[in-house]
Structures are given as structure tokens and as C-alpha cells.
N, C-alpha and C. Protein backbone atom coordinates (compact mmCIF):
# COMPACT_ATOMS: atom_id res chain seq x y z
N UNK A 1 130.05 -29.26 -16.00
CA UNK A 1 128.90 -28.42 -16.20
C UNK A 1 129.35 -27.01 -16.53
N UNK A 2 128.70 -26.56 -17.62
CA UNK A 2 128.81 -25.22 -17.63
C UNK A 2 127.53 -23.93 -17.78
N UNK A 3 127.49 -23.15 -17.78
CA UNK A 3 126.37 -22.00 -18.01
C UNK A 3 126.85 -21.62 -19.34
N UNK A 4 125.44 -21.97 -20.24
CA UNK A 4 125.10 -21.84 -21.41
C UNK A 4 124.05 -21.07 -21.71
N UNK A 5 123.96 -20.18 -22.50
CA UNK A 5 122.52 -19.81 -23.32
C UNK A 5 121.74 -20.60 -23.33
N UNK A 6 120.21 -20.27 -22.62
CA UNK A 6 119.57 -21.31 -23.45
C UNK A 6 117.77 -20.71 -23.73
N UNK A 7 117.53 -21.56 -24.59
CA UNK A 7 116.50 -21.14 -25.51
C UNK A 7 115.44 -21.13 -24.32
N UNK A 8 114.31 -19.61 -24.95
CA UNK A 8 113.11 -19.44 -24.31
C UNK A 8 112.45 -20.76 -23.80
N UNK A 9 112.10 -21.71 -24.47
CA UNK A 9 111.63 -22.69 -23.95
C UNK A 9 112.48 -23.80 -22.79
N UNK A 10 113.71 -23.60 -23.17
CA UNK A 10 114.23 -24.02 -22.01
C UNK A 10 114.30 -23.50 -20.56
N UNK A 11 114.19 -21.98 -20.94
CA UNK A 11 114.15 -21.13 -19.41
C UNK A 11 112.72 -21.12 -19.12
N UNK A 12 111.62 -21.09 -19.78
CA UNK A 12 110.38 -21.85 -19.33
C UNK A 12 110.34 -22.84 -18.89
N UNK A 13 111.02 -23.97 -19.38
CA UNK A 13 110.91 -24.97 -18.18
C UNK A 13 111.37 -25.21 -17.02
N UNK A 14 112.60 -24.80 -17.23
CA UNK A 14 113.76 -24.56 -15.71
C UNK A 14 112.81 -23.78 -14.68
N UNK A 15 112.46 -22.37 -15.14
CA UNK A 15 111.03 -21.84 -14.78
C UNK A 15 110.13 -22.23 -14.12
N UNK A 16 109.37 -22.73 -14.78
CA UNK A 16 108.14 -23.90 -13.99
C UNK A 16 108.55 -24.99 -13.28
N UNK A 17 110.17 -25.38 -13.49
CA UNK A 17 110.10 -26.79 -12.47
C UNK A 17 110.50 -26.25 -11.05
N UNK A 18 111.06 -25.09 -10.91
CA UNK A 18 111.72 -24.34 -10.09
C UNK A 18 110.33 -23.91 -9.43
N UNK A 19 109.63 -22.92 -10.04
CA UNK A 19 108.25 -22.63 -9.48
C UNK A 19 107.00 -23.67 -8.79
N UNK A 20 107.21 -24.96 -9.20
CA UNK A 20 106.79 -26.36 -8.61
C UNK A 20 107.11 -26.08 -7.69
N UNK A 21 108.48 -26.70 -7.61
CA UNK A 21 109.17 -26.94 -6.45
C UNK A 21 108.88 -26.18 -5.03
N UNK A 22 108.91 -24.66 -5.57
CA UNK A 22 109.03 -23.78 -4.77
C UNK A 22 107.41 -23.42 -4.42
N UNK A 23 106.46 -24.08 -4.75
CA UNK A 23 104.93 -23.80 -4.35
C UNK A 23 105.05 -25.29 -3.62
N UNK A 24 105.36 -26.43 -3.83
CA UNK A 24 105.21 -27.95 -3.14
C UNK A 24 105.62 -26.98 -1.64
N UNK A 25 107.03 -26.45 -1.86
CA UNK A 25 107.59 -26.07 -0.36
C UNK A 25 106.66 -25.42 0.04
N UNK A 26 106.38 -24.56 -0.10
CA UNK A 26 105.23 -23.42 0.42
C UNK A 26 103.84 -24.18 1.18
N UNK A 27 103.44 -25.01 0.12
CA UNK A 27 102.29 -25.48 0.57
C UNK A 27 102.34 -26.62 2.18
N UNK A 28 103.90 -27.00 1.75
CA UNK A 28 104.37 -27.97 3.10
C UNK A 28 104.45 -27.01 4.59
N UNK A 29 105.11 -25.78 4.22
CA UNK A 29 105.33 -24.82 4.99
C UNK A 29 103.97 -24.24 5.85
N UNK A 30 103.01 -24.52 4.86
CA UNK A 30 102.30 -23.59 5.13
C UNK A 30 100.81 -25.00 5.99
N UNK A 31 101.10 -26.01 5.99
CA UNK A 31 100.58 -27.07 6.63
C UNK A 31 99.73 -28.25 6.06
N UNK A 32 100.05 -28.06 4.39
CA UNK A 32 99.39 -28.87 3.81
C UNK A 32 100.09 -30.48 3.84
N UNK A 33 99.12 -31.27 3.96
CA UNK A 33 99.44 -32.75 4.23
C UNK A 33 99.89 -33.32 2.98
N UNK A 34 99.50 -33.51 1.66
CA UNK A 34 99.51 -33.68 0.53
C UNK A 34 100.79 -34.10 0.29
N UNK A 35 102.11 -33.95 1.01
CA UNK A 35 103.46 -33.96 0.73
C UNK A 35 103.86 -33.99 2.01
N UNK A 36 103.90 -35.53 2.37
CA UNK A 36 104.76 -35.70 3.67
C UNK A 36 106.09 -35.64 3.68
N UNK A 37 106.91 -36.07 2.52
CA UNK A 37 108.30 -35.52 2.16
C UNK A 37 108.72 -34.47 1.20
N UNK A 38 109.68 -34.03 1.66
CA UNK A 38 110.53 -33.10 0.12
C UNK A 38 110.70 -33.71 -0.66
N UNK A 39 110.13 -34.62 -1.44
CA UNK A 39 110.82 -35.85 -2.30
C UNK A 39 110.65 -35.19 -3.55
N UNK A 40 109.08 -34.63 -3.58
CA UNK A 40 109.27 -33.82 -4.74
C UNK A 40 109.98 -32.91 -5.10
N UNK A 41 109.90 -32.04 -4.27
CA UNK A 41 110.08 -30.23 -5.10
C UNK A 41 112.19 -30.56 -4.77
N UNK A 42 112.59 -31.74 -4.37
CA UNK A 42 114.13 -31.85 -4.61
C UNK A 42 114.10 -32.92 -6.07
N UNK A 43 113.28 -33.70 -6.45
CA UNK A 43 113.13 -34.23 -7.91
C UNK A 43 113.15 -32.73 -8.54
N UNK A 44 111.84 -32.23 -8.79
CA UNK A 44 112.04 -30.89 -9.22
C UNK A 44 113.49 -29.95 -9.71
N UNK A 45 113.90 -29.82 -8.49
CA UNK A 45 115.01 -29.36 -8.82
C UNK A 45 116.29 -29.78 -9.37
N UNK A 46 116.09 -30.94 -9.11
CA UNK A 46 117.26 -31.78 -9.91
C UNK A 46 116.79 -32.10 -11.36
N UNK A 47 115.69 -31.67 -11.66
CA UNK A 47 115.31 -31.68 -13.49
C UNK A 47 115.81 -30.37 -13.72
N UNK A 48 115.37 -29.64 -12.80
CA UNK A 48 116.14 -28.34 -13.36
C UNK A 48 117.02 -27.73 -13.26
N UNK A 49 118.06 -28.80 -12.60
CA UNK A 49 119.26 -28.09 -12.92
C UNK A 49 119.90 -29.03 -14.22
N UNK A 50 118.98 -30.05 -14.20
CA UNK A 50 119.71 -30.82 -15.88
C UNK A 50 119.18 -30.23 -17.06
N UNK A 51 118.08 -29.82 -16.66
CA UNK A 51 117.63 -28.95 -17.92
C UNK A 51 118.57 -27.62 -18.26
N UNK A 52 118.86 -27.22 -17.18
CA UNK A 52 119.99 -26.22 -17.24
C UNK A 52 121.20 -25.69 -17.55
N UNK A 53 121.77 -27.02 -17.15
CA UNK A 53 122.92 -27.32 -17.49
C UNK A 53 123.28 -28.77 -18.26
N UNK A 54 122.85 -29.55 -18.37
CA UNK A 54 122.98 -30.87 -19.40
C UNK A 54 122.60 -30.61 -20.42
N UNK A 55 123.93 -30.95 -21.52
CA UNK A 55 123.56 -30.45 -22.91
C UNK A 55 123.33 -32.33 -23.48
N UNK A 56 122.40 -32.70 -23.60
CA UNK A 56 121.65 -34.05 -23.96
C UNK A 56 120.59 -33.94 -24.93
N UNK A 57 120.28 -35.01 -26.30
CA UNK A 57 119.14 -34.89 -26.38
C UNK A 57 118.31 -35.39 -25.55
N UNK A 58 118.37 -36.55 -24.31
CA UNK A 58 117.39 -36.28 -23.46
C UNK A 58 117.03 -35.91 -22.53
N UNK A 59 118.08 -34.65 -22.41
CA UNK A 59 117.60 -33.74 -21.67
C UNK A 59 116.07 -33.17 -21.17
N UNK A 60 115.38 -32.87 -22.63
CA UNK A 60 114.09 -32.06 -22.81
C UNK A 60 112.82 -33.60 -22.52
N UNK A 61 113.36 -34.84 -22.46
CA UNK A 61 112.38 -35.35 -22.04
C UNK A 61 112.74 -35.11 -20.49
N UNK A 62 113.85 -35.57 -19.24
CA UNK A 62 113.60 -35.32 -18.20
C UNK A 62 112.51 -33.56 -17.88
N UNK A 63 112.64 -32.75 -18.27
CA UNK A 63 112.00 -31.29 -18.48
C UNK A 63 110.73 -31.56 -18.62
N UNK A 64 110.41 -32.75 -19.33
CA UNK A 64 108.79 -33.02 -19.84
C UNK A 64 107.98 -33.95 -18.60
N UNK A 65 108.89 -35.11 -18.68
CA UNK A 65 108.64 -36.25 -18.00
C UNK A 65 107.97 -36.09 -16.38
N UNK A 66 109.40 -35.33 -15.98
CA UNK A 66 109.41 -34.79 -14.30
C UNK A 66 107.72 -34.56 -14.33
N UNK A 67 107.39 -33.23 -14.53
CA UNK A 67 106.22 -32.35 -14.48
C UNK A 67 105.24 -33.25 -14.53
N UNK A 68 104.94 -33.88 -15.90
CA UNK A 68 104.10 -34.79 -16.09
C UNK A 68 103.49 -35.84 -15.32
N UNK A 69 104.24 -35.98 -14.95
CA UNK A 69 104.32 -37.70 -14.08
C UNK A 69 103.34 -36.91 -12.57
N UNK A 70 104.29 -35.99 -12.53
CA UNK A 70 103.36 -35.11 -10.94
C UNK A 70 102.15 -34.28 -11.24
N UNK A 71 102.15 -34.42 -12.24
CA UNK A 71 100.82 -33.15 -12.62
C UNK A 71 99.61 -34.42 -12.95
N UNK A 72 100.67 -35.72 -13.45
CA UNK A 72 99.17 -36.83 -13.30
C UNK A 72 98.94 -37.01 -11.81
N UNK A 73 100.07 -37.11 -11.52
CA UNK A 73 99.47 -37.58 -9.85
C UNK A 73 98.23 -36.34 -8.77
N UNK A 74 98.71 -35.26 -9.46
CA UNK A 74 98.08 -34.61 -8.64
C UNK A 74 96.75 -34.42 -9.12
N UNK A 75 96.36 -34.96 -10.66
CA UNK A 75 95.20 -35.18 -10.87
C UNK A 75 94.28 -36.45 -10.70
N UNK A 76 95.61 -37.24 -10.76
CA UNK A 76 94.83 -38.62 -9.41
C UNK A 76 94.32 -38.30 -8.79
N UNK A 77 95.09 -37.44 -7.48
CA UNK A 77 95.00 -37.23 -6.23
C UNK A 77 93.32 -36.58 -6.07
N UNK A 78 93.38 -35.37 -6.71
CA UNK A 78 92.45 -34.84 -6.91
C UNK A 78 91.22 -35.23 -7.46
N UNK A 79 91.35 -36.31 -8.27
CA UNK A 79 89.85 -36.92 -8.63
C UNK A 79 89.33 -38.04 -7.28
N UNK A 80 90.30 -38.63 -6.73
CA UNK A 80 90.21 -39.63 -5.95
C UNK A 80 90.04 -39.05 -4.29
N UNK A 81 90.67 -37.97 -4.17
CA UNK A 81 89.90 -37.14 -2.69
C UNK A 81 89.66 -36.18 -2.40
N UNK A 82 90.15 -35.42 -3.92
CA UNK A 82 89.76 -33.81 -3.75
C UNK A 82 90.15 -32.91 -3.26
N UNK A 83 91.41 -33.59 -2.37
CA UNK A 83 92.39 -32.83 -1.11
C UNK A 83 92.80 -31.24 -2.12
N UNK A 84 93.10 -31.75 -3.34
CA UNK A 84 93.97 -31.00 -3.89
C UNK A 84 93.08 -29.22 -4.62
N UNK A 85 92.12 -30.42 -5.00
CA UNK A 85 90.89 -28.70 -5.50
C UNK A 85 90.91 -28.05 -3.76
N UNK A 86 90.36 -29.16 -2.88
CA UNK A 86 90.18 -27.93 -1.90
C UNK A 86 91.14 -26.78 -1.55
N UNK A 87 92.76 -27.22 -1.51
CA UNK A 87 93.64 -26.43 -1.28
C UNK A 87 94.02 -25.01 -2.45
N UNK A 88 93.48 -25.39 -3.74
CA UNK A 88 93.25 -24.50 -5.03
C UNK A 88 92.10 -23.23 -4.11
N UNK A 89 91.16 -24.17 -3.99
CA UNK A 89 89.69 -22.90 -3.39
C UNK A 89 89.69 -22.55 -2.00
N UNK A 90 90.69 -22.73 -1.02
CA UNK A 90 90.74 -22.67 0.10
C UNK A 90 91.14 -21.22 0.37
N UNK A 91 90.56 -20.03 0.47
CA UNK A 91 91.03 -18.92 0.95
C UNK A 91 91.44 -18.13 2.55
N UNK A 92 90.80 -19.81 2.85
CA UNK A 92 91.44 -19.32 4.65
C UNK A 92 92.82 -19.49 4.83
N UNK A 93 93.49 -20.72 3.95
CA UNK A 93 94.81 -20.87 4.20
C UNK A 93 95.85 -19.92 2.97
N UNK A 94 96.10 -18.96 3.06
CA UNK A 94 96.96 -17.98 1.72
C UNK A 94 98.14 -19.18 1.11
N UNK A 95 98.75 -19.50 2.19
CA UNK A 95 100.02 -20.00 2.35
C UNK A 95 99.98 -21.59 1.24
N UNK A 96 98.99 -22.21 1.67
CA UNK A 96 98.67 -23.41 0.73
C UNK A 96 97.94 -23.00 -0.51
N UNK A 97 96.97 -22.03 -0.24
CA UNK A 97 96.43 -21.78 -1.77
C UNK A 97 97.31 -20.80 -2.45
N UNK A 98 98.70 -19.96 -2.07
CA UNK A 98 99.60 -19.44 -3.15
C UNK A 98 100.04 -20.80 -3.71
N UNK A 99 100.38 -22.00 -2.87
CA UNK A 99 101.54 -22.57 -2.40
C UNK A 99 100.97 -23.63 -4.28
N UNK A 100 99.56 -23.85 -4.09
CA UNK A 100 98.95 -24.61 -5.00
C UNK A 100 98.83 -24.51 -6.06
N UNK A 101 98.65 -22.60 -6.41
CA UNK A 101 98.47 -22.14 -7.49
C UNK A 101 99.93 -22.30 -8.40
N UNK A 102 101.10 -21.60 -7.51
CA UNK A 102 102.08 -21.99 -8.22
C UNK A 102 102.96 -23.28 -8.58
N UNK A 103 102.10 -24.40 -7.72
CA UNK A 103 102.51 -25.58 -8.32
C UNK A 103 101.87 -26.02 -9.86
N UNK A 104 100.60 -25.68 -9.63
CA UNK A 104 99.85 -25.83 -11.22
C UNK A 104 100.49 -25.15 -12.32
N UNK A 105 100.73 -23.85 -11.85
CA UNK A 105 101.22 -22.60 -13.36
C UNK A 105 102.77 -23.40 -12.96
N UNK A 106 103.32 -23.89 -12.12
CA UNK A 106 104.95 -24.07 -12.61
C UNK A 106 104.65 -25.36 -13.47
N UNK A 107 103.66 -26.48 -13.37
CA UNK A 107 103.67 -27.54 -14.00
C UNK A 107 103.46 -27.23 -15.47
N UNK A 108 102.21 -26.15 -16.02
CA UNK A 108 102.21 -26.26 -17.12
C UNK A 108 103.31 -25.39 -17.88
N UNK A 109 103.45 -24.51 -17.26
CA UNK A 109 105.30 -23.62 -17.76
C UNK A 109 106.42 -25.18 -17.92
N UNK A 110 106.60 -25.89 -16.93
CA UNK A 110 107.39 -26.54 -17.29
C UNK A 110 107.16 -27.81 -18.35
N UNK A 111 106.17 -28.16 -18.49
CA UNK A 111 105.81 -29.04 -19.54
C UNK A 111 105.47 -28.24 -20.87
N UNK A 112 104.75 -26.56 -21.39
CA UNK A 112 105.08 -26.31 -22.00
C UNK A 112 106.29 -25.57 -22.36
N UNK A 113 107.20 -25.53 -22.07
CA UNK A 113 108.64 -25.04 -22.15
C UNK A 113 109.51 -26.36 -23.07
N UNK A 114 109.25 -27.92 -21.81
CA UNK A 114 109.95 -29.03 -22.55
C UNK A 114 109.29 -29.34 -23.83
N UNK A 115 107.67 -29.14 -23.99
CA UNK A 115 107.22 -29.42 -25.28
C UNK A 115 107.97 -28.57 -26.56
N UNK A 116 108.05 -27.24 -26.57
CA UNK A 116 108.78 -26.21 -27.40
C UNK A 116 110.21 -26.86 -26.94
N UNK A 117 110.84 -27.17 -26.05
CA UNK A 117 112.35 -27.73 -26.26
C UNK A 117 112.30 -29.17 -27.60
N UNK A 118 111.29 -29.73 -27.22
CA UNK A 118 111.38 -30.78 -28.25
C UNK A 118 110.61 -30.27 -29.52
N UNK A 119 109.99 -29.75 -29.68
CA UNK A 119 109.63 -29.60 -31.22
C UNK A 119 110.54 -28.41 -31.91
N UNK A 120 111.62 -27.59 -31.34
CA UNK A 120 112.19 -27.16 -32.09
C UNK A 120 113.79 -27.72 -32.45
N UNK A 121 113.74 -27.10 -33.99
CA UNK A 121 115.12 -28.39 -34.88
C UNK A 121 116.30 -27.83 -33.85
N UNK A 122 116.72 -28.86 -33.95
CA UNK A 122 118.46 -28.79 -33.68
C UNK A 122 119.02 -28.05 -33.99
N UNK A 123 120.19 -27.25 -33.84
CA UNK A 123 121.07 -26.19 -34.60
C UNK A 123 120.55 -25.22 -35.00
N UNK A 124 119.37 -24.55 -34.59
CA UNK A 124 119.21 -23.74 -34.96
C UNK A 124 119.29 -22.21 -33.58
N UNK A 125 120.48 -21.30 -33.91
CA UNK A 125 120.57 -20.34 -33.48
C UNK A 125 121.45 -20.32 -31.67
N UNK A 126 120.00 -20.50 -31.23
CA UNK A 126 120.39 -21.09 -30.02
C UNK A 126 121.14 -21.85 -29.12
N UNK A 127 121.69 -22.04 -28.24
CA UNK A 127 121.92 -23.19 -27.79
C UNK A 127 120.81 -24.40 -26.74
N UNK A 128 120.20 -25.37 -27.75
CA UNK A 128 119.21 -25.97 -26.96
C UNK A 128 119.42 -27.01 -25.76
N UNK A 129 118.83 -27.12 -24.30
CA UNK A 129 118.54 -27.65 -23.76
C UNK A 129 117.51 -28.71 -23.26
């Protein structure tokens, strides 16, 4: 592994998967049920350190995939018990509703970051991740 340059859209995603991660913890911290294990926000981080450092073309799908897959679930979750809007509109608990907000803005940072990792060409300028 090494530390490479890497393109705006790649540090957007590293970005948002990191910012997931780090709102899942928060919201655990802070007493939300929603996440009985770290299972996530350590997936999380292990996309982003491949996004980071793995020079792959499929790299930018793990970057896409990760996010995705949890940003459906949490819209499962949320159509099916609602746990999840309440913790969005919940202003008695700070700790779960920071914890929520920055799981949402890290999901779409990190899925649009991997989207711009994949639609831009190869070789150009940068070094892409």
C-alpha cells in the first residue's frame, strides 16, 4: 500500500464512508438501537481505506456498492418502522440526531464521489481511485 494522490471524487468518497461510519458510531454512542453491532461503520471503513489506497478498477465499485447497499437498508428500515426518520426528527436526543444526519450526508458524499470515480476516463491527470 501506498499514499497516492487522489482525485476529488475519490476523497469524496473516502469522505462520506468515513463520515458514515463515524455518525453509525455516534448514534450507537449516543443510545440508538438501530445498530446492535459495529459491523457497519468497521465495513465502512474498510471501503475506505481501499478506496484510498487500492489502486483497482474495482476499486470505485467497492466506494459505490458499500454505501448503497446501507443507504437501501436504511431505507428499508425506515419505510418498514420508521425507527430511522424518528432518529432524523428527534431533537431530544442531539447525539443520535447529529449521529443520523451524518450518516445520510456521508452516504450520499460517498456514493456521489464513487459515481464521479466511475464516470471519469482513465488516465486522465490524476491519479484515480
Amino acid at each position: 500500500m501506498s499514499v497516492r494522490r487522489l482525485s476529488n471524487a475519490a476523497k469524496l468518497s473516502v469522505t462520506g464512508l468515513v463520515l458514515t461510519a463515524a455518525g453509525m458510531l455516534l448514534q450507537i454512542a449516543a443510545g440508538s438501537e438501530l445498530y446492535p453491532t459495529p459491523a457497519g461503520p468497521i465495513i465502512l471503513l474498510a471501503a475506505a481505506v481501499i478506496v484510498a489506497f487500492v489502486r483497482r478498477r474495482w476499486t470505485p465499485w467497492v466506494g459505490l456498492l458499500v454505501p448503497l447497499v446501507l443507504g437501501v437498508g436504511a431505507i428499508v428500515a425506515a419505510v418498514m418502522t420508521g425507527e430511522f426518520v424518528a432518529q432524523l426528527t428527534d431533537v431530544g436526543n442531539p447525539g443520535v440526531l447529529l449521529g443520523s444526519l451524518m450518516h445520510v450526508i456521508g452516504l450520499v458524499a460517498a456514493i456521489a464521489g464513487s459515481v464521479g470515480m466511475l464516470l471519469r476516463p482513465q488516465g486522465t491527470g490524476e491519479l484515480e481511485r
